[in-house]
C-alpha atoms as a PDB file:
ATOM      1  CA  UNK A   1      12.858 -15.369  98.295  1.00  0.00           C
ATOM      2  CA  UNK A   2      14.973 -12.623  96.051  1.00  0.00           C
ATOM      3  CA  UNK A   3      16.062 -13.586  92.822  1.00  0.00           C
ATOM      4  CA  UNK A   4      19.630 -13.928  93.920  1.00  0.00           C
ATOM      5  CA  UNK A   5      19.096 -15.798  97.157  1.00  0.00           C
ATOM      6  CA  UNK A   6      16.806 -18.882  94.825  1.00  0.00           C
ATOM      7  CA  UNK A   7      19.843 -18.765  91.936  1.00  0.00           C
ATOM      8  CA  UNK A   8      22.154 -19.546  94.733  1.00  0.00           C
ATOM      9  CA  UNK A   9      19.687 -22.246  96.109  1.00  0.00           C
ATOM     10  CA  UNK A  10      19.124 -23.754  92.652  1.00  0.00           C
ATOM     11  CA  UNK A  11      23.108 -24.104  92.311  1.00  0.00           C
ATOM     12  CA  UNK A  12      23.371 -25.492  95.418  1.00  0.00           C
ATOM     13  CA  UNK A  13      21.452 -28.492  94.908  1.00  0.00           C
ATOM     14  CA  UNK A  14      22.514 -28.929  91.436  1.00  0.00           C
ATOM     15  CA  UNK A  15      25.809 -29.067  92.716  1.00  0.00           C
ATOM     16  CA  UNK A  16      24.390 -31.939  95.297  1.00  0.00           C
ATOM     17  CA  UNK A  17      22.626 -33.461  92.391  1.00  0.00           C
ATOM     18  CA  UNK A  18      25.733 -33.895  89.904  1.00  0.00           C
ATOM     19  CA  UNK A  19      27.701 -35.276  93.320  1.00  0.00           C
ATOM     20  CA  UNK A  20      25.192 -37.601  94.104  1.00  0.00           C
ATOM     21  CA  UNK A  21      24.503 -38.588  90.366  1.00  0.00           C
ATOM     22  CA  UNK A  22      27.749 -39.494  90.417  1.00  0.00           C
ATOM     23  CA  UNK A  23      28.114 -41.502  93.404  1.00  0.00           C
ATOM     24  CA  UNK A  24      30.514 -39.637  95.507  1.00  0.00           C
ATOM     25  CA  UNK A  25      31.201 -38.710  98.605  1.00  0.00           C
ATOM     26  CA  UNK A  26      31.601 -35.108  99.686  1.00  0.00           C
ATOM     27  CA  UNK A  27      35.097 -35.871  99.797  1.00  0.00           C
ATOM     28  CA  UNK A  28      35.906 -37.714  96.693  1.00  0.00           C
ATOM     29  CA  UNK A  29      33.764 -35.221  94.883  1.00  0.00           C
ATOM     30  CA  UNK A  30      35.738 -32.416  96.380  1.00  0.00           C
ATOM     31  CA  UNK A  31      39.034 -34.235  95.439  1.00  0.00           C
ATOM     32  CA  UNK A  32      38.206 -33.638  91.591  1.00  0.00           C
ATOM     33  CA  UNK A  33      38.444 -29.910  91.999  1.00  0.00           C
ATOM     34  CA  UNK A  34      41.084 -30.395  94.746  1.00  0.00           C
ATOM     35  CA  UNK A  35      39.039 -29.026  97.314  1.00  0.00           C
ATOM     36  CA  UNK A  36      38.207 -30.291 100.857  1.00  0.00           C
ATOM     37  CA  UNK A  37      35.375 -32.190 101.876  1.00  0.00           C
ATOM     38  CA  UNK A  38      34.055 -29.144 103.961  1.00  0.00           C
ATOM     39  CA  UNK A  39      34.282 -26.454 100.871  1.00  0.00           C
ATOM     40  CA  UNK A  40      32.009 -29.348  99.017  1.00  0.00           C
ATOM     41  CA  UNK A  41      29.759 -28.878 101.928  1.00  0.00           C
ATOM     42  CA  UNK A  42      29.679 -25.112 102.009  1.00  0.00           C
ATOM     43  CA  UNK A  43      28.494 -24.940  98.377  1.00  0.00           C
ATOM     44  CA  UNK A  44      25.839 -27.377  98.926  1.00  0.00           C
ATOM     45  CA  UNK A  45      25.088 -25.642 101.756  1.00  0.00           C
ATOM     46  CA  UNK A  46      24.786 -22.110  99.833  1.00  0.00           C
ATOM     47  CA  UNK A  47      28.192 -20.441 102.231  1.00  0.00           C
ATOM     48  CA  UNK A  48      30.097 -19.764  99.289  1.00  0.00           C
ATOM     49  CA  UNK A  49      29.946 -20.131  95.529  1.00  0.00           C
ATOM     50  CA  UNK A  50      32.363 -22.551  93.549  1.00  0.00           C
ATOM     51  CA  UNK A  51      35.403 -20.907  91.927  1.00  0.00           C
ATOM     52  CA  UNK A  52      35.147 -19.900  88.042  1.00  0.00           C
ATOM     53  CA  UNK A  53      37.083 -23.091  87.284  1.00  0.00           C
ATOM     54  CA  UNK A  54      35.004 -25.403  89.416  1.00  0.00           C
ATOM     55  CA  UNK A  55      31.880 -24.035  87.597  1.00  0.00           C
ATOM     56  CA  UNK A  56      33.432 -24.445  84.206  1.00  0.00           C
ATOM     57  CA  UNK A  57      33.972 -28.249  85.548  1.00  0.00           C
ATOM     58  CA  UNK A  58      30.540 -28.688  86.827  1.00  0.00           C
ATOM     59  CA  UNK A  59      28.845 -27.294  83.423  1.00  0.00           C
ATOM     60  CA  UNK A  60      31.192 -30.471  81.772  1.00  0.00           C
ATOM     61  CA  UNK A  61      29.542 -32.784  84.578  1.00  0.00           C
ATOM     62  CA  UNK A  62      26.042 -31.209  84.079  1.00  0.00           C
ATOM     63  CA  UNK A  63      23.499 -34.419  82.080  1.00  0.00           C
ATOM     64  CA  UNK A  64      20.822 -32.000  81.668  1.00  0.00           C
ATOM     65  CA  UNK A  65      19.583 -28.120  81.103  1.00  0.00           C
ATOM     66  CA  UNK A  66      18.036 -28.407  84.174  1.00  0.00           C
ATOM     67  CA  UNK A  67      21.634 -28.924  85.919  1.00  0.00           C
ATOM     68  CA  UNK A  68      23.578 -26.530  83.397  1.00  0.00           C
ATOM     69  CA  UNK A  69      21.423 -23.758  83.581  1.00  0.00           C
ATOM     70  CA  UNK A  70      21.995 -22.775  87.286  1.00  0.00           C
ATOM     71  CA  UNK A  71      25.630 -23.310  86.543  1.00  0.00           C
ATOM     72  CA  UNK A  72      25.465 -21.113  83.336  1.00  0.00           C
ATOM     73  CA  UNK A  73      23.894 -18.712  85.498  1.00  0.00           C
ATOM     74  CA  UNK A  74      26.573 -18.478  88.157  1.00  0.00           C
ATOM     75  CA  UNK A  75      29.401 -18.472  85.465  1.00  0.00           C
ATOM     76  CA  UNK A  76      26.968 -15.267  84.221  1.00  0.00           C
ATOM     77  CA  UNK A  77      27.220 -13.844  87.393  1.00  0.00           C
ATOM     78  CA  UNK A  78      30.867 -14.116  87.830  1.00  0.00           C
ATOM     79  CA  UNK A  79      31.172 -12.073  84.747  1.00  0.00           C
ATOM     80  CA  UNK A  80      32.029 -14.867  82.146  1.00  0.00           C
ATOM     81  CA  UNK A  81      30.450 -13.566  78.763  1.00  0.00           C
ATOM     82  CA  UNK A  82      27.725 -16.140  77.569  1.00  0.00           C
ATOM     83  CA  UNK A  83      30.058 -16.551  74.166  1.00  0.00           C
ATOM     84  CA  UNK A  84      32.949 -17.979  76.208  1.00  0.00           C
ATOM     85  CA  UNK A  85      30.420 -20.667  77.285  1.00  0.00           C
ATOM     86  CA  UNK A  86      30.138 -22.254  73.830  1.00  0.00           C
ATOM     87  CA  UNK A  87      33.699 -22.138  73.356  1.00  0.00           C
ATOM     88  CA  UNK A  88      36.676 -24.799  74.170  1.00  0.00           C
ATOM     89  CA  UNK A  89      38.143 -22.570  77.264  1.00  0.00           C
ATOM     90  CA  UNK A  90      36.312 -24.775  80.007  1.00  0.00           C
ATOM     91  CA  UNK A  91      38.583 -26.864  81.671  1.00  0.00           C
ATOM     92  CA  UNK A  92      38.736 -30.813  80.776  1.00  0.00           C
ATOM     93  CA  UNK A  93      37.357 -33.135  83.286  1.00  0.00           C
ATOM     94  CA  UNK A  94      39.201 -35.817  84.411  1.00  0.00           C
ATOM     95  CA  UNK A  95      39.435 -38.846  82.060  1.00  0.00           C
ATOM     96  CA  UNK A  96      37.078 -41.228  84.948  1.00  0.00           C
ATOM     97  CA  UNK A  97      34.240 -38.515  84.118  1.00  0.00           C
ATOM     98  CA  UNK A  98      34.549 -37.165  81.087  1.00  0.00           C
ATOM     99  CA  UNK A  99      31.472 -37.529  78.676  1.00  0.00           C
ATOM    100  CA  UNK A 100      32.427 -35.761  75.304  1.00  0.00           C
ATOM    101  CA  UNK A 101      35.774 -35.062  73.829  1.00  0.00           C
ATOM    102  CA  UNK A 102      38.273 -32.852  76.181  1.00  0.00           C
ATOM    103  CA  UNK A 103      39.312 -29.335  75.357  1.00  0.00           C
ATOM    104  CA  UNK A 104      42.621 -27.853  76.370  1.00  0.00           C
ATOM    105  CA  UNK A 105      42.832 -26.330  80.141  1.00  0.00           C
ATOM    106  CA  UNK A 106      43.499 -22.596  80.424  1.00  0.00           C
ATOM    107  CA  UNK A 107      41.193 -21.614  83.298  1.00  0.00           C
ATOM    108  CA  UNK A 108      42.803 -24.236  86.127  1.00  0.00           C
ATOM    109  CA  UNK A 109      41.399 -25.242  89.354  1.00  0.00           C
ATOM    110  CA  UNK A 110      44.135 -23.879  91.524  1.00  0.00           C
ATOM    111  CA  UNK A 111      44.191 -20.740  89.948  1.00  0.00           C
ATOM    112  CA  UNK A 112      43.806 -19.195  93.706  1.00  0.00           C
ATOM    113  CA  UNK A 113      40.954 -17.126  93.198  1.00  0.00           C
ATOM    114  CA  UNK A 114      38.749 -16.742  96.499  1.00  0.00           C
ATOM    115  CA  UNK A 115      35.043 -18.978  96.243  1.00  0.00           C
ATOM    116  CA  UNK A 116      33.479 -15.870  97.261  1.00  0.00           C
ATOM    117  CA  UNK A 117      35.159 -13.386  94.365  1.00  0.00           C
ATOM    118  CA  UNK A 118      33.700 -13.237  91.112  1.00  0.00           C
ATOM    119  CA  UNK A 119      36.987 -12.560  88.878  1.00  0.00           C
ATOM    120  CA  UNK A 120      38.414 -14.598  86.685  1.00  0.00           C
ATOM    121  CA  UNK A 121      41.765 -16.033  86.833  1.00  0.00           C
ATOM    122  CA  UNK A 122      44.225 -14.302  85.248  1.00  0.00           C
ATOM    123  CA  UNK A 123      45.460 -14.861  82.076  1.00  0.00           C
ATOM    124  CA  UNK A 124      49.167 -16.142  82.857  1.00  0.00           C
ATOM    125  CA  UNK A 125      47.801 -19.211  84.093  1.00  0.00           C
ATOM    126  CA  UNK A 126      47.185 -20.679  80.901  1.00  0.00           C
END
C-alpha cells in the first residue's frame, strides 16, 4: 500500500474511532461539523478527506496520539504549518464535547472549501 493511500486509511478509521468513542451515529456525528450523514460516511470510507476545519475539530476530539497523529498528518498535508497546530487558531468544539478550555473560532466549519481541496479558508472568515 503507498504511503499516501495507508495515511488516508489510518484517518479514516480514526475518524470512525473518535465517532464511535463518542457514541454517535453517522448522522449526529456529522451534525457537529454540519455535514450530512453520507459525507460522515465518505470519510470513513476513505472518498474524500474532511475539510481543514473539520480536521482542526477532530484533533480537539482526538483522546490519544494514536488518534491525533493521523489527523496532524492530514492537517500537514493540507498545507497547515506544524506551528499553527500548537497554537489557539483551531476551532472550539461544541460545549457537549469539549475536553479542555475553548479557543476563539477563526477557521469555521462552513467556510465552503471543497473536502477534496487542500486550501485553507480564507482569511475574511474570521
Amino acid at each position: 500500500m503507498a504511503a499516501a493511500s495507508k495515511r488516508s486509511a489510518v484517518l479514516a478509521k480514526t475518524v470512525r474511532t473518535i465517532r464511535k468513542r463518542l457514541g454517535l451515529t453517522q448522522a449526529a456525528f456529522g451534525t457537529l461539523f454540519e455535514v450530512q450523514r453520507n459525507t460522515v460516511l465518505r470519510w470513513e470510507m476513505r472518498l474524500t478527506v474532511p475539510r481543514v476545519g473539520v480536521l482542526f475539530l477532530l484533533l480537539r476530539m482526538a483522546d490519544t496520539e494514536a488518534e491525533a497523529r493521523p489527523i496532524r498528518d492530514a492537517l500537514s498535508g493540507a498545507g497547515v504549518l506544524p506551528g499553527v497546530l500548537t497554537t489557539d487558531l483551531a476551532p472550539t468544539l461544541p460545549n457537549s464535547l469539549q475536553q479542555q478550555p475553548a479557543s476563539t473560532s477563526i477557521v469555521p466549519v462552513s467556510c465552503g472549501a471543497r473536502q477534496t481541496e487542500s486550501a485553507v479558508c480564507a482569511e475574511g472568515n474570521s
